[in-house]
PDB file of N, CA and C in Angstrom:
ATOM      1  N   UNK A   1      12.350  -2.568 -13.498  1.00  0.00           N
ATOM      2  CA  UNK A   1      11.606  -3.431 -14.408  1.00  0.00           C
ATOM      3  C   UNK A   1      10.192  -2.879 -14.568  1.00  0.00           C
ATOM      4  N   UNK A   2       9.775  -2.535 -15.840  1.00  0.00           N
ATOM      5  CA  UNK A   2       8.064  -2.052 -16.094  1.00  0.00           C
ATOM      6  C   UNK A   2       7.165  -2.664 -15.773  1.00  0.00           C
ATOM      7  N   UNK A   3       6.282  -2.683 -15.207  1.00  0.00           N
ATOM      8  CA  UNK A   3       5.178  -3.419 -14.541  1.00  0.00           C
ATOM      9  C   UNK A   3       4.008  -3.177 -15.886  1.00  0.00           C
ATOM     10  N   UNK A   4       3.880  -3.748 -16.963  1.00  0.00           N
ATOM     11  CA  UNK A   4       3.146  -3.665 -18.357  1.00  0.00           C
ATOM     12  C   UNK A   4       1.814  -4.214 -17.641  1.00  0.00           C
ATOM     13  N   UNK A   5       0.665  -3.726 -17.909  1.00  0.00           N
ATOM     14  CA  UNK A   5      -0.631  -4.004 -17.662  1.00  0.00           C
ATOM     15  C   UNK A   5      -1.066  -3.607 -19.098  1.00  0.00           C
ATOM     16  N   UNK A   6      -3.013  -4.231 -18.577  1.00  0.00           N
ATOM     17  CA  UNK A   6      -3.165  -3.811 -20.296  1.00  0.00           C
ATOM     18  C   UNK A   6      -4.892  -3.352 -19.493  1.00  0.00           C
ATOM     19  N   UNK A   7      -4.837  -2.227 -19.977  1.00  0.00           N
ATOM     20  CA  UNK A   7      -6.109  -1.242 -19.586  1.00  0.00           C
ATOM     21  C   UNK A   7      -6.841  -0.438 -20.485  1.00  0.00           C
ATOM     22  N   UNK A   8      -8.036  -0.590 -20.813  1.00  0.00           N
ATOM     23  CA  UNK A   8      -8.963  -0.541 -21.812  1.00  0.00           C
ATOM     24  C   UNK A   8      -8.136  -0.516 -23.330  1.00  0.00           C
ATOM     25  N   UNK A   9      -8.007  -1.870 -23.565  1.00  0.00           N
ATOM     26  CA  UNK A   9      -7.152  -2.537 -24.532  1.00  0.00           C
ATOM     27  C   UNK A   9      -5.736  -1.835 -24.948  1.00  0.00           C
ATOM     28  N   UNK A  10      -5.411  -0.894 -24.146  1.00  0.00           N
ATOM     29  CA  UNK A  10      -3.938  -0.389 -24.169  1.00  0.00           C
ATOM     30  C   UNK A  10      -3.154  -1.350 -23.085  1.00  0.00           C
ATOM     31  N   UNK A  11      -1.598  -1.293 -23.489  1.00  0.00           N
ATOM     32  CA  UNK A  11      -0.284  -1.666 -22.560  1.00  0.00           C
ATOM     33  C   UNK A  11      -0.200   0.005 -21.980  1.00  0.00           C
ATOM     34  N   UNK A  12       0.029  -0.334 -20.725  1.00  0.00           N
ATOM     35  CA  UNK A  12       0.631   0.664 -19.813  1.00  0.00           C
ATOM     36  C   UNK A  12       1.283   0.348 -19.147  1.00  0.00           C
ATOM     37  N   UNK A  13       2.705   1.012 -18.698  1.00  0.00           N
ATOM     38  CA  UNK A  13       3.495   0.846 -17.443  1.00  0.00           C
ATOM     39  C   UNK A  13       2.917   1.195 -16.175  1.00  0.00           C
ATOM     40  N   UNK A  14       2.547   0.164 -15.136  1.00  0.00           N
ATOM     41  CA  UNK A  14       1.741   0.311 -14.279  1.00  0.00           C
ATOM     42  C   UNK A  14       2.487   1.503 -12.647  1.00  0.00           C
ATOM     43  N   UNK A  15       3.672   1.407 -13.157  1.00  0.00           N
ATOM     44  CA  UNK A  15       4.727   2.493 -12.278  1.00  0.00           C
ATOM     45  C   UNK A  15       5.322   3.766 -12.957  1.00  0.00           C
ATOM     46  N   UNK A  16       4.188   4.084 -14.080  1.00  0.00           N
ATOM     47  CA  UNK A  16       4.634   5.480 -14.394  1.00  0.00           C
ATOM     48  C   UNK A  16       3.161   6.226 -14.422  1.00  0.00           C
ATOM     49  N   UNK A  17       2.902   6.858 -13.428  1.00  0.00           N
ATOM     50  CA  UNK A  17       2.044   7.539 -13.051  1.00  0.00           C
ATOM     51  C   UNK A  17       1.024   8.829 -14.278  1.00  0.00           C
ATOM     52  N   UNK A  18       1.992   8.758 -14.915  1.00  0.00           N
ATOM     53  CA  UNK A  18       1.723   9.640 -16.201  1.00  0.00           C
ATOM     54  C   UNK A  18       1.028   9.166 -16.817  1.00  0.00           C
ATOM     55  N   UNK A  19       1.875   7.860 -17.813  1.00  0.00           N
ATOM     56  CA  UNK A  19       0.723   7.173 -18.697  1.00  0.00           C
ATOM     57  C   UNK A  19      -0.325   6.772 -18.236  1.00  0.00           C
ATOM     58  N   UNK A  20      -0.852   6.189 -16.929  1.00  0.00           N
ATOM     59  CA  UNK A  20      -1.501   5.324 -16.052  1.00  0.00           C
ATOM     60  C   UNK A  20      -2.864   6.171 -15.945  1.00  0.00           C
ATOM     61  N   UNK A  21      -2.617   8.200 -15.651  1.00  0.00           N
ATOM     62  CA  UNK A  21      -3.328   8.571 -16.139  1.00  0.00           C
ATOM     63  C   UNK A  21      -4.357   9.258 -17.220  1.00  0.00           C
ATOM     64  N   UNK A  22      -3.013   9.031 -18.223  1.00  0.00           N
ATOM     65  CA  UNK A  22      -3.713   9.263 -19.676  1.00  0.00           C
ATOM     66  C   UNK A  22      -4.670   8.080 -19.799  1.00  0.00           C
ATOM     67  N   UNK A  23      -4.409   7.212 -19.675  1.00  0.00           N
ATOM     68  CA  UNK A  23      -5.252   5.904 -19.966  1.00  0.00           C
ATOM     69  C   UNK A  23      -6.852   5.594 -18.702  1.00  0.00           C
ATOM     70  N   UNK A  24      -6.480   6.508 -17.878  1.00  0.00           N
ATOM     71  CA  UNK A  24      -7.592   6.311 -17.253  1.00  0.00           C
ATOM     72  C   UNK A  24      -8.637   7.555 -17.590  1.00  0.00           C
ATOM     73  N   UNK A  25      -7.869   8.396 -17.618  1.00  0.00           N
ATOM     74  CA  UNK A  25      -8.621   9.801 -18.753  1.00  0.00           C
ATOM     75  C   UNK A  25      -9.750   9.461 -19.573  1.00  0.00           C
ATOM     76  N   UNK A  26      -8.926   8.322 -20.524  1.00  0.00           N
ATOM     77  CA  UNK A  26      -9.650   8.014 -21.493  1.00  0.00           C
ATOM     78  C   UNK A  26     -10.884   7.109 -20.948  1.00  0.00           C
ATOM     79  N   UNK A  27     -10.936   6.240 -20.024  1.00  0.00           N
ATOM     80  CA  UNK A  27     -11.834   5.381 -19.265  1.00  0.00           C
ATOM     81  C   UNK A  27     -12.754   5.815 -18.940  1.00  0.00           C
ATOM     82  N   UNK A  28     -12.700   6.999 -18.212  1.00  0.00           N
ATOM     83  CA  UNK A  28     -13.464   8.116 -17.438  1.00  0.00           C
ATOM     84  C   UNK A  28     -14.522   8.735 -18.696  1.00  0.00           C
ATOM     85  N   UNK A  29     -13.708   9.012 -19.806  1.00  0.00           N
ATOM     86  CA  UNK A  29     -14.681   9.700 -20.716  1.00  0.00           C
ATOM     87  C   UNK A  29     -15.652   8.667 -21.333  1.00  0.00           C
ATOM     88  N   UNK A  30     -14.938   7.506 -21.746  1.00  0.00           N
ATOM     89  CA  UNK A  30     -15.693   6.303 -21.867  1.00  0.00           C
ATOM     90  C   UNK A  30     -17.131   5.859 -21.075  1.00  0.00           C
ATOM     91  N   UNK A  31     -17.110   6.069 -19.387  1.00  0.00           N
ATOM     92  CA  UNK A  31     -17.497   5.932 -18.497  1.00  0.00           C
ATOM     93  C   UNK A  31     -18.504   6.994 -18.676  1.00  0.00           C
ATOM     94  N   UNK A  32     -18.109   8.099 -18.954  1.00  0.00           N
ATOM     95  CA  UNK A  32     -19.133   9.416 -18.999  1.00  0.00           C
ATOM     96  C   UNK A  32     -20.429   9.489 -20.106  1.00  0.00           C
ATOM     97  N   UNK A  33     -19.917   8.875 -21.429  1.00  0.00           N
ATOM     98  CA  UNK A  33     -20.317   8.950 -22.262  1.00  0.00           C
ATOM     99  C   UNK A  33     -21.301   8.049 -22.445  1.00  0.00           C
ATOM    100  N   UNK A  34     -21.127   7.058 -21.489  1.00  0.00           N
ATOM    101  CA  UNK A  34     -21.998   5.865 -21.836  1.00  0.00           C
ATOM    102  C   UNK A  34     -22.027   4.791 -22.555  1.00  0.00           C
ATOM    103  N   UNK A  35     -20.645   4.371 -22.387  1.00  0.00           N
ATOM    104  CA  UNK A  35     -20.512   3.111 -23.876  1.00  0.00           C
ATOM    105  C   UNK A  35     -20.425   2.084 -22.841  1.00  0.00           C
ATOM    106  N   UNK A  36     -20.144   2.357 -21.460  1.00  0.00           N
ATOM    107  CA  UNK A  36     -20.268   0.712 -20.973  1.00  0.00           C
ATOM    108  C   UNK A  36     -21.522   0.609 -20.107  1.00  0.00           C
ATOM    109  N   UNK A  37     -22.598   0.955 -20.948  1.00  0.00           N
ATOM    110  CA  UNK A  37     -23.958   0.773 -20.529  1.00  0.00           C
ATOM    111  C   UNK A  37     -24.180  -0.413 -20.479  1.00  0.00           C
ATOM    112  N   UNK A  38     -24.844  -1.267 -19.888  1.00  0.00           N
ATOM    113  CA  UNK A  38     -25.550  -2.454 -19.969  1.00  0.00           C
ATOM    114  C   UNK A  38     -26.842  -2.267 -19.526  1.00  0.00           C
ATOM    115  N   UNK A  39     -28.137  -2.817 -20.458  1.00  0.00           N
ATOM    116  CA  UNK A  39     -29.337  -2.189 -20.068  1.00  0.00           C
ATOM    117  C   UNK A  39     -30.314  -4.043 -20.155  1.00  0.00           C
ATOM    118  N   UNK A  40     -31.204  -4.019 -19.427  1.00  0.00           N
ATOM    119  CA  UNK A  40     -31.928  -5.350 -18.965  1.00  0.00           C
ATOM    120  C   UNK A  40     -33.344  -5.004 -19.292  1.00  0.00           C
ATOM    121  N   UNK A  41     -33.917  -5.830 -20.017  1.00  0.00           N
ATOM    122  CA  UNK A  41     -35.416  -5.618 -20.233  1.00  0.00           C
ATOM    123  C   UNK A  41     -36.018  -6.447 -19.605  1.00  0.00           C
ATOM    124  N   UNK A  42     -37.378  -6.508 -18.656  1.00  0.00           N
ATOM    125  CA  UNK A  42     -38.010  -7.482 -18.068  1.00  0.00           C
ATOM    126  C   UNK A  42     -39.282  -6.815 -18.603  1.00  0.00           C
ATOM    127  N   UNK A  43     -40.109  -8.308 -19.113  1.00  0.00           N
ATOM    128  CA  UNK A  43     -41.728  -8.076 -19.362  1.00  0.00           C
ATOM    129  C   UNK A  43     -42.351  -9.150 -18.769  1.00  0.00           C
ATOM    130  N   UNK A  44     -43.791  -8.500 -18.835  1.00  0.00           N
ATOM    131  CA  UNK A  44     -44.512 -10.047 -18.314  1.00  0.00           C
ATOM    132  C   UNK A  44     -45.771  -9.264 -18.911  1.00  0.00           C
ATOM    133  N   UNK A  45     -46.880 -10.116 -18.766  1.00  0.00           N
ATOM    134  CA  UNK A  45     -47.620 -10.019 -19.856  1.00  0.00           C
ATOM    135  C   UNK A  45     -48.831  -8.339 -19.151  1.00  0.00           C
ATOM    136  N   UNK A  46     -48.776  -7.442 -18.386  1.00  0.00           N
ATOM    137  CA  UNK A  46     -48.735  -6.250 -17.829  1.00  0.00           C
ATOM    138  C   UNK A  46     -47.981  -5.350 -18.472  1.00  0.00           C
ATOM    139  N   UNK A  47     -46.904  -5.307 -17.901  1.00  0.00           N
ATOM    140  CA  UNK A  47     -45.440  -4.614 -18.101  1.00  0.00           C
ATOM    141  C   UNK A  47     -44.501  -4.601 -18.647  1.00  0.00           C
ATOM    142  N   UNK A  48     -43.372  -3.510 -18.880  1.00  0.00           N
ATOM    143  CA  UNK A  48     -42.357  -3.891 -19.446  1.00  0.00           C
ATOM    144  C   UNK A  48     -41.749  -2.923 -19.180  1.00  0.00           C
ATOM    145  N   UNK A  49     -40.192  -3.606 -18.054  1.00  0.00           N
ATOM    146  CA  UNK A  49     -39.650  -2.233 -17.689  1.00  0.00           C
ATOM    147  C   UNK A  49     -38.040  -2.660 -18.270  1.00  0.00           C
ATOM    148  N   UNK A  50     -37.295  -1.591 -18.695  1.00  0.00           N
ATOM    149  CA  UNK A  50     -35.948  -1.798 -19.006  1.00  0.00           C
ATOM    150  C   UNK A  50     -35.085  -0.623 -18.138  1.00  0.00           C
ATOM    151  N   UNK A  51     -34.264  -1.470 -17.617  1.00  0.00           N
ATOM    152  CA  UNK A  51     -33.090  -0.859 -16.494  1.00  0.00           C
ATOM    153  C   UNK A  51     -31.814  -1.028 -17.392  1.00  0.00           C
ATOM    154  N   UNK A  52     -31.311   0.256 -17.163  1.00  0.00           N
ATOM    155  CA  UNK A  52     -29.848   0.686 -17.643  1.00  0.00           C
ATOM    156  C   UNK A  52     -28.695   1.438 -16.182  1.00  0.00           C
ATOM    157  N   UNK A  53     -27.904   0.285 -16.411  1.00  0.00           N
ATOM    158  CA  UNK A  53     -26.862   0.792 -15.474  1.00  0.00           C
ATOM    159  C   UNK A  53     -25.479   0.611 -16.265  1.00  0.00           C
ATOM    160  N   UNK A  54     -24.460   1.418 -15.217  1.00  0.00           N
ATOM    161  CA  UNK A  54     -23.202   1.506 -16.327  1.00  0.00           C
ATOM    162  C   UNK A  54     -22.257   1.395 -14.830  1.00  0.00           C
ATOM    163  N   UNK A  55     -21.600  -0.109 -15.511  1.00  0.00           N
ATOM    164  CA  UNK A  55     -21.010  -0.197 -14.095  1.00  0.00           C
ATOM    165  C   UNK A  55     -19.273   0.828 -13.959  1.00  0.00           C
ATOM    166  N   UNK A  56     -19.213   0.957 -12.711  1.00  0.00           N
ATOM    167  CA  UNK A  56     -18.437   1.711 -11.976  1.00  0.00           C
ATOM    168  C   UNK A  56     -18.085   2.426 -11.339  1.00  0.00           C
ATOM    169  N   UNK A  57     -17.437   3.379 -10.684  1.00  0.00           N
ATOM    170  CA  UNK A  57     -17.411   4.498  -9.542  1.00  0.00           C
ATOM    171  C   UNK A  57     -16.721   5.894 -10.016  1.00  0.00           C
ATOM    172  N   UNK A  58     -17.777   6.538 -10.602  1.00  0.00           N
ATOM    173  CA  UNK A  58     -17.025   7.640 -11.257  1.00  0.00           C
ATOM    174  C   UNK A  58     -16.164   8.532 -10.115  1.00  0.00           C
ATOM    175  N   UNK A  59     -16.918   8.584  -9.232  1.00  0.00           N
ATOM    176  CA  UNK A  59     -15.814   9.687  -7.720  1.00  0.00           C
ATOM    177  C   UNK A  59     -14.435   8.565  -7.332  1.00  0.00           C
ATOM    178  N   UNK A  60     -14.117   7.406  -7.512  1.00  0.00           N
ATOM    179  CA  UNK A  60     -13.328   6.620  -7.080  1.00  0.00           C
ATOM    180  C   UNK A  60     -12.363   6.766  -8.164  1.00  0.00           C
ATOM    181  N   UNK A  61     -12.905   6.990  -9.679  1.00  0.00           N
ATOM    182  CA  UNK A  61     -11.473   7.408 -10.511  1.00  0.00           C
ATOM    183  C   UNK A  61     -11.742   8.231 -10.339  1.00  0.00           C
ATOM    184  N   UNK A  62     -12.323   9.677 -10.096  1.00  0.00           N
ATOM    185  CA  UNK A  62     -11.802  10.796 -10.155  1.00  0.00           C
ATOM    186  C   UNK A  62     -10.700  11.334  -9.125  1.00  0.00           C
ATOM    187  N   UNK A  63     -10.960  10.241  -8.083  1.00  0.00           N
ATOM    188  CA  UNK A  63      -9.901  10.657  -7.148  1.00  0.00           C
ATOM    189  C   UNK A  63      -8.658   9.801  -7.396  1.00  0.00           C
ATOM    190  N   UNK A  64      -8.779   8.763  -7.735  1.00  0.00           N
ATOM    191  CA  UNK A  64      -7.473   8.392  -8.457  1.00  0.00           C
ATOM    192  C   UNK A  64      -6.503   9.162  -9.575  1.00  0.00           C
ATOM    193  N   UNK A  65      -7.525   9.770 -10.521  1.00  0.00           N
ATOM    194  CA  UNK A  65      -6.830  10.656 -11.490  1.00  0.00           C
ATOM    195  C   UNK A  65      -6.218  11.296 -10.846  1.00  0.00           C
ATOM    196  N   UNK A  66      -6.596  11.908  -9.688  1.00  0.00           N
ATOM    197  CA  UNK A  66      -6.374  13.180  -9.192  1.00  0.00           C
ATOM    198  C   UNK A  66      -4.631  13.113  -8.627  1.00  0.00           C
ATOM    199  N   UNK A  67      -4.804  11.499  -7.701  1.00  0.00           N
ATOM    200  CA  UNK A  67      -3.627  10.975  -7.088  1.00  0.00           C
ATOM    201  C   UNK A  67      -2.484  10.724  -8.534  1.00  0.00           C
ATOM    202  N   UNK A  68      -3.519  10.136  -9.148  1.00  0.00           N
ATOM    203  CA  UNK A  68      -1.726   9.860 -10.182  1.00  0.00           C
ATOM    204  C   UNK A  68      -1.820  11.084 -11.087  1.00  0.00           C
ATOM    205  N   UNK A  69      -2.328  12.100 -11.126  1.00  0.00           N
ATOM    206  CA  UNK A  69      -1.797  13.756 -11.507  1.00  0.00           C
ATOM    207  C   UNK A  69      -0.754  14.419 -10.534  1.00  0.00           C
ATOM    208  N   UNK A  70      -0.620  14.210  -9.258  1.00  0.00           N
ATOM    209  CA  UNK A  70       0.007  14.257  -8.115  1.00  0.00           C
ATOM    210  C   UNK A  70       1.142  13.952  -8.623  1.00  0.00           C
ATOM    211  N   UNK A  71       0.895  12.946  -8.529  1.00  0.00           N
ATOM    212  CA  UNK A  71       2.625  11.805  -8.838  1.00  0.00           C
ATOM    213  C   UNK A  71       2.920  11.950  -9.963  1.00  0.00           C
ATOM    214  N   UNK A  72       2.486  12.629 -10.806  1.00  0.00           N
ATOM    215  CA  UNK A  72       3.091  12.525 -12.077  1.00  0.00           C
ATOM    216  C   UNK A  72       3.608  14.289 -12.010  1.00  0.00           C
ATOM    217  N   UNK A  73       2.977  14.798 -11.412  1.00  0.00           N
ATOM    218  CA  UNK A  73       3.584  16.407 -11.295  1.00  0.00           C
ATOM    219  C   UNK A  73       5.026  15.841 -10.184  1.00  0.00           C
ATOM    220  N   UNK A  74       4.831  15.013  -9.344  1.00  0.00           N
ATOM    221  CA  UNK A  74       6.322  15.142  -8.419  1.00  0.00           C
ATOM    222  C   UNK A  74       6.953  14.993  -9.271  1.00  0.00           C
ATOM    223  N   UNK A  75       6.680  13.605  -9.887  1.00  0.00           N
ATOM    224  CA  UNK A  75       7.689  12.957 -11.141  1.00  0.00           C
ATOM    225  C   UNK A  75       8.650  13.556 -11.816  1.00  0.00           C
ATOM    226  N   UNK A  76       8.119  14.941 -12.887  1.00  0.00           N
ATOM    227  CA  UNK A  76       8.767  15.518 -13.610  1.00  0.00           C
ATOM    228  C   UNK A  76       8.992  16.706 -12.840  1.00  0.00           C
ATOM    229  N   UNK A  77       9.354  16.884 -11.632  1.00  0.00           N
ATOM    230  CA  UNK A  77      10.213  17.712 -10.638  1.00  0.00           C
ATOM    231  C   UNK A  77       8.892  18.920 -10.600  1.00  0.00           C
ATOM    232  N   UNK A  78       7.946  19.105 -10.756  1.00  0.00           N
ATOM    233  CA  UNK A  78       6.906  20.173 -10.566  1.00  0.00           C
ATOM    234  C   UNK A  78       6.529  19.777  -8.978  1.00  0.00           C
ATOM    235  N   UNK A  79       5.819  21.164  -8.764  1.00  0.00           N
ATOM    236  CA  UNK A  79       5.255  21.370  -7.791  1.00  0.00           C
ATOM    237  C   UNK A  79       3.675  21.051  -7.401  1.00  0.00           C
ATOM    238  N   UNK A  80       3.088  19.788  -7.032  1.00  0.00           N
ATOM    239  CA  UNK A  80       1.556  19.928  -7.054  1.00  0.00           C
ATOM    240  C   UNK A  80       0.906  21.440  -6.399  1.00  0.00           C
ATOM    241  N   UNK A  81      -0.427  21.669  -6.921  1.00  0.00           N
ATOM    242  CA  UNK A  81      -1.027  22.818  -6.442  1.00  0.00           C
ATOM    243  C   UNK A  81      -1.369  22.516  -5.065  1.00  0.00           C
ATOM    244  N   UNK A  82      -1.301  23.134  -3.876  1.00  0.00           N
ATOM    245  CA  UNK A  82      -1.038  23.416  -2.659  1.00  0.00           C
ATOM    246  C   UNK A  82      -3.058  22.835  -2.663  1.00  0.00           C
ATOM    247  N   UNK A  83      -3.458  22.422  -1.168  1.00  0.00           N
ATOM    248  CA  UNK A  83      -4.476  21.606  -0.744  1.00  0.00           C
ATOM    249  C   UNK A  83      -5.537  23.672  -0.438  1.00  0.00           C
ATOM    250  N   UNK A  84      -4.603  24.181  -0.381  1.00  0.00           N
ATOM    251  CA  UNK A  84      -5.680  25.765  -0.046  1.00  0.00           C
ATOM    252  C   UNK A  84      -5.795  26.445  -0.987  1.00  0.00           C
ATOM    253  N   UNK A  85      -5.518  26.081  -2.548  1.00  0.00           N
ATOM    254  CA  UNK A  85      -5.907  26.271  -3.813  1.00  0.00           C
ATOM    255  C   UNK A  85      -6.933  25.476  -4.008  1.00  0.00           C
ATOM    256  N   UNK A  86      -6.813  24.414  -4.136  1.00  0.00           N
ATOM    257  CA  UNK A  86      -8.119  23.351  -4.100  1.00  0.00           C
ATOM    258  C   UNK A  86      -9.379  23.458  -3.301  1.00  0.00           C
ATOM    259  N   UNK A  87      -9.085  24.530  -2.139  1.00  0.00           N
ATOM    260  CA  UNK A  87     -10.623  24.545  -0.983  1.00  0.00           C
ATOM    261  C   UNK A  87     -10.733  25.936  -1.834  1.00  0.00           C
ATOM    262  N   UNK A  88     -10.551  26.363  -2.717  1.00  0.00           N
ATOM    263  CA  UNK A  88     -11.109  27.720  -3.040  1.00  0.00           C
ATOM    264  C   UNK A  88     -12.802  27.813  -3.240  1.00  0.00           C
ATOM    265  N   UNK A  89     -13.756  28.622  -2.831  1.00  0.00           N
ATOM    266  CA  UNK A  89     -14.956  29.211  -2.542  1.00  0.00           C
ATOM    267  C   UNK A  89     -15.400  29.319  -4.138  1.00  0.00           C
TER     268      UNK A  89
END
């Protein structure tokens, strides 16, 4: 049975590792680019400072991508790249 979620306004099957990371792909670039900025202005009659933050953990999906690239290479019978390709200098 498909486990349908709905992630940055797409349906995804939440147990097929593939789509799960096309759709977070797209999040990530989203994330990069800066569209889920939220920025705060505070003044007082001195100053006026405006703070911009963009919430989320870019190293926390990147290592997720990374995991459901994994699983999506077992998936379609491939071989992930070996952990002493990845420490390369």
């Amino acid at each position: 049975m498909a486990n349908i979620i709905k992630l940055a306004g797409v349906s995804v099957d939440a147990d097929d590792p593939c789509a799960l990371k096309a759709v977070l792909e797209v999040v990530r670039l989203k994330l990069v680019a800066g569209e889920n900025t939220e920025e705060y202005s505070l003044m007082s009659p001195v100053t006026r400072e405006t703070v911009r933050f963009s919430p989320g953990n870019l190293k926390a999906l990147d290592m997720e991508i990374d995991r459901l690239n994994r699983a999506c290479l077992v998936k379609q019978n491939k071989r992930p790249p070996s952990r002493r390709r990845l420490l390369r200098y």
